[in-house]
Protein backbone atom coordinates (compact mmCIF):
# COMPACT_ATOMS: atom_id res chain seq x y z
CA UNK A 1 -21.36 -2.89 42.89
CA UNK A 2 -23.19 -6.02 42.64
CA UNK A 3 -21.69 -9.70 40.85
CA UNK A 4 -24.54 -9.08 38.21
CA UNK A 5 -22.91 -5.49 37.60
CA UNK A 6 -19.35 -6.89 37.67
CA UNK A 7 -20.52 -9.76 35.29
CA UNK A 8 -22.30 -6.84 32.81
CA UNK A 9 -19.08 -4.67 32.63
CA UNK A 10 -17.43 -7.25 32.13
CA UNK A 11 -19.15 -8.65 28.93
CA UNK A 12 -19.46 -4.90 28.04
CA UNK A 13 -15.88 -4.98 27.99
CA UNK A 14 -15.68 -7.96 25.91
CA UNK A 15 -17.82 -7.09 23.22
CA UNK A 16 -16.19 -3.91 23.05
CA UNK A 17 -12.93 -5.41 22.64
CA UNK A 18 -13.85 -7.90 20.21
CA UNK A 19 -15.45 -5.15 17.77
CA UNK A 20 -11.75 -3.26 18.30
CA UNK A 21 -9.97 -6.49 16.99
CA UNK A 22 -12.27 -6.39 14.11
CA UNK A 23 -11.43 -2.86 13.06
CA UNK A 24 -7.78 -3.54 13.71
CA UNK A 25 -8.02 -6.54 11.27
CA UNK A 26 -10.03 -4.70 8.46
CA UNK A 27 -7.63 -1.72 8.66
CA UNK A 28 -4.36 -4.23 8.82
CA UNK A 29 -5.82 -5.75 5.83
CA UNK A 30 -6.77 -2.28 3.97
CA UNK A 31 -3.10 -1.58 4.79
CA UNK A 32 -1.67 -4.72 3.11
CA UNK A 33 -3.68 -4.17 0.28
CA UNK A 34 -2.86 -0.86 -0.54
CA UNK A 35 0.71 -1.67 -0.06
CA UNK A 36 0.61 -3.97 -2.71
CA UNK A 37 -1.44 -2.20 -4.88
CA UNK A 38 1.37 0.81 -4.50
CA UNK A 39 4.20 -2.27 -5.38
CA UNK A 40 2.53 -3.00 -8.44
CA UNK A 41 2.50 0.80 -9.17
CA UNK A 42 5.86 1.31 -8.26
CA UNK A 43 6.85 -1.54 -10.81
CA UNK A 44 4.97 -0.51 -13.84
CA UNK A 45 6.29 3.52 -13.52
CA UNK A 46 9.77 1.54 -12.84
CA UNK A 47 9.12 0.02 -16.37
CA UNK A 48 7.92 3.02 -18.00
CA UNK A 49 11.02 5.05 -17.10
CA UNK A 50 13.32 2.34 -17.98
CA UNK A 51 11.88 2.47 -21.39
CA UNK A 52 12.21 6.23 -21.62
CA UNK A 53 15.73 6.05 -20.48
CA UNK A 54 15.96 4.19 -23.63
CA UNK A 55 14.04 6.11 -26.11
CA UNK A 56 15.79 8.92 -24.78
CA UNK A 57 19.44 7.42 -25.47
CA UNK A 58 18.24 5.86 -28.73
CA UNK A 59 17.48 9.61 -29.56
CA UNK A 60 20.59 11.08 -28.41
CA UNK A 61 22.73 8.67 -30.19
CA UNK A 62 20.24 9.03 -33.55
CA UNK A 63 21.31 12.58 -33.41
CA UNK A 64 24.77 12.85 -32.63
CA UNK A 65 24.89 10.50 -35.87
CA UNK A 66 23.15 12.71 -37.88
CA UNK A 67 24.97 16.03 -36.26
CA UNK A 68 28.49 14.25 -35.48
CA UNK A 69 28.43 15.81 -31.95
């Protein structure tokens, strides 16, 4: 194998690797952002069951007034 051919592989190798860092940033950021989209998610349904909780107590203690359970 010639210098020339040691030279090519290597910038082969190079460009090759640099296009693999690129993927590995897109998908680490893809990753972050659907992680924080699922955060925000994970807040609002926290939210929206809290509140149920509630109506559902409110409801329970509506009726055991009426009912005297």
């Amino acid at each position: 194998m010639t210098d020339a051919q040691v030279e090519e592989i290597k910038r082969h190798f190079g460009v090759v690797a640099e296009a693999l860092r690129s993927d590995i940033r897109q998908i680490a950021e893809g990753h972050s952002d659907i992680r924080h989209e699922l955060q925000e998610i994970r807040g609002e349904l926290r939210d929206e069951f809290k509140e149920m909780r509630a109506l559902i107590r409110l409801s329970f203690s509506q009726l055991e007034t009426t009912y005297h359970f």
